[in-house]
N, C-alpha and C. Protein backbone atom coordinates (compact mmCIF):
# COMPACT_ATOMS: atom_id res chain seq x y z
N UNK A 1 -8.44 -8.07 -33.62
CA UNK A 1 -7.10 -7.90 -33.09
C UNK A 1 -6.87 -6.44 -32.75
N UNK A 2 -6.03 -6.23 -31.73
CA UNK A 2 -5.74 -4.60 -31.34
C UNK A 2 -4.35 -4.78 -30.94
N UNK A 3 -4.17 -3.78 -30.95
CA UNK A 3 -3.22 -3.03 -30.56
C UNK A 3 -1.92 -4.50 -29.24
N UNK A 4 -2.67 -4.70 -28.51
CA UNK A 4 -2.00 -5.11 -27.41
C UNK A 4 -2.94 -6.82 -26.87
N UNK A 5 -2.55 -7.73 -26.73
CA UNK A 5 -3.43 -9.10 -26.64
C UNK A 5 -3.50 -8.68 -25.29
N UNK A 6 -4.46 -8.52 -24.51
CA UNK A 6 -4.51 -8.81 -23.32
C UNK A 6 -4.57 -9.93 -22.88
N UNK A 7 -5.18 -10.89 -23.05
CA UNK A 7 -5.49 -12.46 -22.74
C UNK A 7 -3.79 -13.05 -22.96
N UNK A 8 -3.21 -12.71 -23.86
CA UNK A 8 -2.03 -13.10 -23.46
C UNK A 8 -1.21 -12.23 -22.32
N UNK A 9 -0.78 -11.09 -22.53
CA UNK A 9 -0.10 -9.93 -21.87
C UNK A 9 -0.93 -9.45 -20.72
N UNK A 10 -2.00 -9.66 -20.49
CA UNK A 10 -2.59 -9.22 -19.35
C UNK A 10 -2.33 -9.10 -18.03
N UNK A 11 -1.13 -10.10 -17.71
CA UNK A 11 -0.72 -10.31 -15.81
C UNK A 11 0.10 -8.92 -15.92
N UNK A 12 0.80 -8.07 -17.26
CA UNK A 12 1.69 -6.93 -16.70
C UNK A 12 0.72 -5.92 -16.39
N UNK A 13 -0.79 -5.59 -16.61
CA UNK A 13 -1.15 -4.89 -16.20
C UNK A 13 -1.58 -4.79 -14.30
N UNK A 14 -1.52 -6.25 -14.48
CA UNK A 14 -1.87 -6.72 -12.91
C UNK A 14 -0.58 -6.51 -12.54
N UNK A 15 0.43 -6.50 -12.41
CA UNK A 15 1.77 -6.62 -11.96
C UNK A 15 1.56 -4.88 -11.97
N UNK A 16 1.54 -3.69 -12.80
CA UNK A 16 1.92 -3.01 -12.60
C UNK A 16 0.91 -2.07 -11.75
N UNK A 17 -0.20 -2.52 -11.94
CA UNK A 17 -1.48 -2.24 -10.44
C UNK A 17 -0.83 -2.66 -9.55
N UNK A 18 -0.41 -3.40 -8.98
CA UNK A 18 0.31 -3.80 -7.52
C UNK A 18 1.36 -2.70 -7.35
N UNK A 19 2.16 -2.74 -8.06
CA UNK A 19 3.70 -1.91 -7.74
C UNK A 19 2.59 -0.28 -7.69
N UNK A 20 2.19 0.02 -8.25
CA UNK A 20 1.03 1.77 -8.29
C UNK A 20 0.49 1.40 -6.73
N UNK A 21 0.00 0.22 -7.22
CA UNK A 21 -0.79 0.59 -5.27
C UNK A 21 0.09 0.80 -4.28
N UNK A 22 1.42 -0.06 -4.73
CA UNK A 22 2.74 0.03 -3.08
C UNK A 22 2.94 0.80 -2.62
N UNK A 23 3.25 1.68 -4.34
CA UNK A 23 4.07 3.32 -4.21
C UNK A 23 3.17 4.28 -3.97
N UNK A 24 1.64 4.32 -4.14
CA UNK A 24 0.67 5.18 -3.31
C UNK A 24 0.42 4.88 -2.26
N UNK A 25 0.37 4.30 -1.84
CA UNK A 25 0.15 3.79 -0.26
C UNK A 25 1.19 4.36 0.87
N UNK A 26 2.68 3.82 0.09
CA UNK A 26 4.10 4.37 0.72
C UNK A 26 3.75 5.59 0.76
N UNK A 27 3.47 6.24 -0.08
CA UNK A 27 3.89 8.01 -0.37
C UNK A 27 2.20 8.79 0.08
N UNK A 28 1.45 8.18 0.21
CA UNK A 28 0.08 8.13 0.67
C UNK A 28 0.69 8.28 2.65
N UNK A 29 0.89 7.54 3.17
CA UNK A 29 0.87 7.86 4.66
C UNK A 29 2.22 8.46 4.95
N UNK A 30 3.11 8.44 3.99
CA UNK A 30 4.36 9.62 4.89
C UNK A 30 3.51 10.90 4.28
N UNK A 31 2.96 11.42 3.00
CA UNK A 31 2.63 12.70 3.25
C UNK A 31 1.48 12.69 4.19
N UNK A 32 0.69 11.73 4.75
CA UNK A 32 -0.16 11.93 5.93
C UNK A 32 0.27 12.16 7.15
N UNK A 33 1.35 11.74 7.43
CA UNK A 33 1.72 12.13 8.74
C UNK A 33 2.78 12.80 9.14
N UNK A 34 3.41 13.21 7.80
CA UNK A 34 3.90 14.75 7.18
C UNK A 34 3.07 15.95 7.97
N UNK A 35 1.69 15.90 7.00
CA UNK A 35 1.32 16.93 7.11
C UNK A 35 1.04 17.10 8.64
N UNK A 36 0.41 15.86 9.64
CA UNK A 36 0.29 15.90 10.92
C UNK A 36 1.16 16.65 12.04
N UNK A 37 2.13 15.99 11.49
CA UNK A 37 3.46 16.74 12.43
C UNK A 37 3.84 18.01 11.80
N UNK A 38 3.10 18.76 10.87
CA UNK A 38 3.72 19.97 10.47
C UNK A 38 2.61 20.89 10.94
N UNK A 39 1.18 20.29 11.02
CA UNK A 39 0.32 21.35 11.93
C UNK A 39 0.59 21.16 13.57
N UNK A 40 1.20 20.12 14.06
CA UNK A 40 1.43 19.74 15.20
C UNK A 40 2.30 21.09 16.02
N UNK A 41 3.45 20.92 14.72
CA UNK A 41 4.93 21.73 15.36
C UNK A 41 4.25 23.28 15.37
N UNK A 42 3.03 23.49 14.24
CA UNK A 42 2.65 24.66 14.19
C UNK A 42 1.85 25.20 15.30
N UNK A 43 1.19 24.73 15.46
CA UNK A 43 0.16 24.74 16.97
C UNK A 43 0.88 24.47 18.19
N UNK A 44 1.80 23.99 18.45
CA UNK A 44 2.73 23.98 19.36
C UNK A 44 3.85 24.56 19.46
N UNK A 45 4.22 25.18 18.46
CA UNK A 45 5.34 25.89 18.33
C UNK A 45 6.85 25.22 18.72
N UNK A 46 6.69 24.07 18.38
CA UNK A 46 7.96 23.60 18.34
C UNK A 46 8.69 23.42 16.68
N UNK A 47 9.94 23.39 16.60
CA UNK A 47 10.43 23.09 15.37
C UNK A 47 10.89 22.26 14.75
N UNK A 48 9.68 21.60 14.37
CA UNK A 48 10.51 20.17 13.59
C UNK A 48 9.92 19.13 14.57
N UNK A 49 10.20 19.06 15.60
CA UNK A 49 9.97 17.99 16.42
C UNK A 49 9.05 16.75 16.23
N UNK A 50 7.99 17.01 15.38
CA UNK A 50 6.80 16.40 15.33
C UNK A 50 6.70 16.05 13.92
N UNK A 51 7.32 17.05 13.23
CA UNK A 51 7.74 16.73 12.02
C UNK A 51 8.50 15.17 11.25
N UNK A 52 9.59 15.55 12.60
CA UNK A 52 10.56 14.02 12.45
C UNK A 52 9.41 13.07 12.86
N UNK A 53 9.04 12.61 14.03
CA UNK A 53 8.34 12.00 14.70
C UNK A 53 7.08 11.24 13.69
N UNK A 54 5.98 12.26 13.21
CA UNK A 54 5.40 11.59 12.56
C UNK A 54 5.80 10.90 11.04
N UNK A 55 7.25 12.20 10.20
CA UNK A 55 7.62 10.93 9.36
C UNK A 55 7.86 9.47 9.73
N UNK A 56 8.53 9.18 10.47
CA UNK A 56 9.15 7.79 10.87
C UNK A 56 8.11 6.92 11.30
N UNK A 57 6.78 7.63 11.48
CA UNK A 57 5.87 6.85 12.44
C UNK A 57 4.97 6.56 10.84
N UNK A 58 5.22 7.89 9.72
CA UNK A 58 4.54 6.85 8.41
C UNK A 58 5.21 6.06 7.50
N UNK A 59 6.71 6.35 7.64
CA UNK A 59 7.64 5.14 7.14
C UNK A 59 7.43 3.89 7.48
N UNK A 60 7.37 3.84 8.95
CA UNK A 60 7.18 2.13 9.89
C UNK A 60 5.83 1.95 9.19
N UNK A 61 4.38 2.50 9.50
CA UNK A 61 3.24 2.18 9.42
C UNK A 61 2.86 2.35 7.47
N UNK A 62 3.44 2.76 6.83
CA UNK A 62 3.25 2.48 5.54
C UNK A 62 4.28 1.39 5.08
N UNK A 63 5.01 1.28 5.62
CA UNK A 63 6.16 -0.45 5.91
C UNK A 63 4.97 -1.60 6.17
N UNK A 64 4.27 -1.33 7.11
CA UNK A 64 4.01 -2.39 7.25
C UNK A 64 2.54 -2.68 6.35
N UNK A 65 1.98 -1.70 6.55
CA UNK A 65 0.84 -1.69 5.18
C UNK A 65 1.33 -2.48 3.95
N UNK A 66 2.60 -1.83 3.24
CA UNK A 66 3.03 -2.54 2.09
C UNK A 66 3.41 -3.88 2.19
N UNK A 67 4.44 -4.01 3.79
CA UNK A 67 4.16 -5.57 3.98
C UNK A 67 2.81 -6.55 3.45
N UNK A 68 1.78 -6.00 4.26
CA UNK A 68 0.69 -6.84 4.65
C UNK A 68 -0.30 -6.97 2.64
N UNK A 69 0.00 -6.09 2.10
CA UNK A 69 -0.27 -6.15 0.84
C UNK A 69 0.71 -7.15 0.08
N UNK A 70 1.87 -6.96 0.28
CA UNK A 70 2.61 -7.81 -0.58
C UNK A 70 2.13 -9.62 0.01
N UNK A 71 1.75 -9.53 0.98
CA UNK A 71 1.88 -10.74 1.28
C UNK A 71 0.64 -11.55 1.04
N UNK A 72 -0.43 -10.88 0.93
CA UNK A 72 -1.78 -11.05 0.60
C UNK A 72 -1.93 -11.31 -1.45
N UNK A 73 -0.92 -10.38 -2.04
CA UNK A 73 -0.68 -10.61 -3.29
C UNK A 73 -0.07 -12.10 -3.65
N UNK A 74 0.95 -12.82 -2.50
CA UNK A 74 1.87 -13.62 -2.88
C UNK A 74 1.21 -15.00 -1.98
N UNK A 75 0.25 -14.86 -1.27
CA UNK A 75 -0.33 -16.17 -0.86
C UNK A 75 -0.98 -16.71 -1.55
N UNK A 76 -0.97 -17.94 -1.42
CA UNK A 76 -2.05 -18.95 -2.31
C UNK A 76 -3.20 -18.96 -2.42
N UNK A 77 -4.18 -19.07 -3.22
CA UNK A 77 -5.57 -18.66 -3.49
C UNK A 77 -5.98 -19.97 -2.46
N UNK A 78 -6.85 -20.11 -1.50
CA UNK A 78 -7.15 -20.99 -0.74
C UNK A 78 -8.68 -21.49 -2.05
N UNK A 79 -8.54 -22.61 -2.02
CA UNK A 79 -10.02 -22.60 -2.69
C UNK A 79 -11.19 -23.62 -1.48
N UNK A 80 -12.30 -22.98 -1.97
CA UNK A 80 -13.29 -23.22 -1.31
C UNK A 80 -13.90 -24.52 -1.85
N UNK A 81 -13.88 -25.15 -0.48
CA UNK A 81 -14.15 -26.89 -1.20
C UNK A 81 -15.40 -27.13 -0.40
N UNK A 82 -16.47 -25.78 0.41
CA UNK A 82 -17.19 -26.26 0.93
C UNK A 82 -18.64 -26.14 0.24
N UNK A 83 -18.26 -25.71 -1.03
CA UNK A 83 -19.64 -25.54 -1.63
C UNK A 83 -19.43 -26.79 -2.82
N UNK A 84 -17.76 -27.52 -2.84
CA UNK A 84 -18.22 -28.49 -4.05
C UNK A 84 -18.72 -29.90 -3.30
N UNK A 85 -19.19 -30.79 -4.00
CA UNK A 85 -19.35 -32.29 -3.50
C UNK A 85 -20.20 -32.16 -2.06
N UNK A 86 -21.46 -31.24 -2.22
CA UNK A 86 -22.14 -31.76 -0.78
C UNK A 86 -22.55 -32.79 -0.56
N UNK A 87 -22.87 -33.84 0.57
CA UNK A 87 -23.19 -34.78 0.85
C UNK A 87 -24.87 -34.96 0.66
């Protein structure tokens, strides 16, 4: 016996791996395209411009990343029925 049953309690560690991956992922491509638009505005010498631009462009595109994860977490395990009962 230890500390913590995993075999019972075990799905919160899986539950809280999912929510860690969302929130790195989210915060993973706005500081990526943060930093893009901040060498952008630098090399171009504009202010800000690119700045705004690529946040919003890693808000939408880490939106939809987290979409496409959540939804892959919440679909049904398809099971494979082509390897049982061959003919």
């Amino acid at each position: 016996m230890g500390f913590f049953d995993f075999k019972k309690h075990g799905h919160w560690y899986d539950d809280l791996a999912v929510v860690s991956q969302l929130g790195l992922t989210m915060a993973g491509s706005i500081l990526l395209c943060f930093t893009v638009g901040y060498f952008l505005d630098k090399w171009l010498g504009t202010k800000g411009l690119f700045i705004v631009i690529f946040i919003i462009l890693g808000i939408v595109g880490g939106g939809v990343t987290v979409y496409r994860q959540i939804m892959d977490v919440l679909k049904p395990e398809k099971k494979d029925d082509s390897n049982s009962e061959s003919p």
